[in-house]
Structures are given as structure tokens and as C-alpha cells.
Protein backbone atom coordinates (compact mmCIF):
# COMPACT_ATOMS: atom_id res chain seq x y z
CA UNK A 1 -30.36 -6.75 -0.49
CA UNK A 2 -26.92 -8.74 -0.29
CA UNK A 3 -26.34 -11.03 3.06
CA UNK A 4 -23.10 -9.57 4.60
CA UNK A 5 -21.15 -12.02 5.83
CA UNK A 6 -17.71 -11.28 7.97
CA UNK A 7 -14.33 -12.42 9.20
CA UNK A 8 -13.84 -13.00 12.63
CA UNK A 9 -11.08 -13.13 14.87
CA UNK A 10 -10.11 -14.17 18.53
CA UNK A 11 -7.91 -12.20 20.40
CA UNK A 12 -6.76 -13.95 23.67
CA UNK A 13 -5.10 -11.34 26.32
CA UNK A 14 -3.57 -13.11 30.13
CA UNK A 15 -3.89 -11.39 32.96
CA UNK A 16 -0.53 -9.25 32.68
CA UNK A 17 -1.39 -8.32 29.37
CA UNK A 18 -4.53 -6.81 29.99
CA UNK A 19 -3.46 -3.46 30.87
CA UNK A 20 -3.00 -3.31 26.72
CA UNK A 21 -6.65 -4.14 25.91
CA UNK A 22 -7.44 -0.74 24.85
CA UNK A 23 -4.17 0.24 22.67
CA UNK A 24 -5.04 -3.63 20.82
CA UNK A 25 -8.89 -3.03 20.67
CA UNK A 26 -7.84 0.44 19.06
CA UNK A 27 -5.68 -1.22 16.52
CA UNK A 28 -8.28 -3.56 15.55
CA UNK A 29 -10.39 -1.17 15.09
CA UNK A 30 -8.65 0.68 12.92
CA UNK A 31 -8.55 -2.01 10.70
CA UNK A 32 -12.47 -2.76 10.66
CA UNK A 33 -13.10 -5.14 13.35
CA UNK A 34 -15.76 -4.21 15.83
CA UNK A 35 -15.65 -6.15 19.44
CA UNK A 36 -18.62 -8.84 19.91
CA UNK A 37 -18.23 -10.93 22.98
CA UNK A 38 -15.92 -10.81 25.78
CA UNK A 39 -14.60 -13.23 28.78
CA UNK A 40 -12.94 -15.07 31.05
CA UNK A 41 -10.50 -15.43 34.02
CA UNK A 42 -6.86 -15.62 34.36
CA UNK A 43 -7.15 -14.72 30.72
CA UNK A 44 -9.30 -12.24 28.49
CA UNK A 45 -10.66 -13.36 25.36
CA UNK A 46 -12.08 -11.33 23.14
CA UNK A 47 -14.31 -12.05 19.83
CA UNK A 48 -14.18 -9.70 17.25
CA UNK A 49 -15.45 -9.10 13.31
CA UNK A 50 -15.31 -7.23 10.43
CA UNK A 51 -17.31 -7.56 7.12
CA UNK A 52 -16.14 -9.32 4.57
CA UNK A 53 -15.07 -7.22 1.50
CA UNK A 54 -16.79 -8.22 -1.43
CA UNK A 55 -14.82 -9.76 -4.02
CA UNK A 56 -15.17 -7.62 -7.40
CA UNK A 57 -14.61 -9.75 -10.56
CA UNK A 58 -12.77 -7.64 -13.55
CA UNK A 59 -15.03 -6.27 -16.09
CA UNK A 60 -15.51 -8.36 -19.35
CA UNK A 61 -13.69 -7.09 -22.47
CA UNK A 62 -15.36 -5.85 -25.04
CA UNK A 63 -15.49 -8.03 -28.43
């Protein structure tokens, strides 16, 4: 079985921004990324991923 490996991304919210969080953690995951880890303070940070698409090689020619 292949190791899956993914892309991850910070998304950093401050405290009048916040009220957003949902509408930008829909968004994201629309496009794949699932949430992982969030904190702080005066600002929200969030850590999210995705997987990694695998990059297909073209098919050999035929000789």
C-alpha cells in the first residue's frame, strides 16, 4: 500500500474576522482540505490538509 502524503496549509483569521470561519472552512473544504489543529488568541489559526494528488506519468509509446 502507497504512503499518502499531503499539502498543508495555514489559514490565520484576527479576531474581527472570525465571524467568517465557517463560510472559509467551507471553501476549503470544498477544495479537499480537511481542518487538523486549531488556536490562539487575538487571532485564530487554523492548520489544514489535503492529500497530495498523485502525479501520473504519460503512458510509453508503443515501438
Amino acid at each position: 500500500m502507497a504512503e499518502q502524503t499531503y499539502e498543508y496549509l495555514i489559514l490565520r483569521l484576527s479576531g474581527d474576522r472570525a465571524a467568517h470561519l465557517a463560510e472559509r472552512l467551507n471553501q476549503h473544504a470544498a477544495e479537499g482540505y480537511e481542518p487538523i489543529m486549531m488556536c490562539g488568541d487575538a487571532a485564530l489559526s487554523l492548520l489544514l490538509r489535503r492529500p497530495k494528488e498523485a502525479k501520473l506519468e504519460p503512458p510509453e509509446e508503443a515501438v
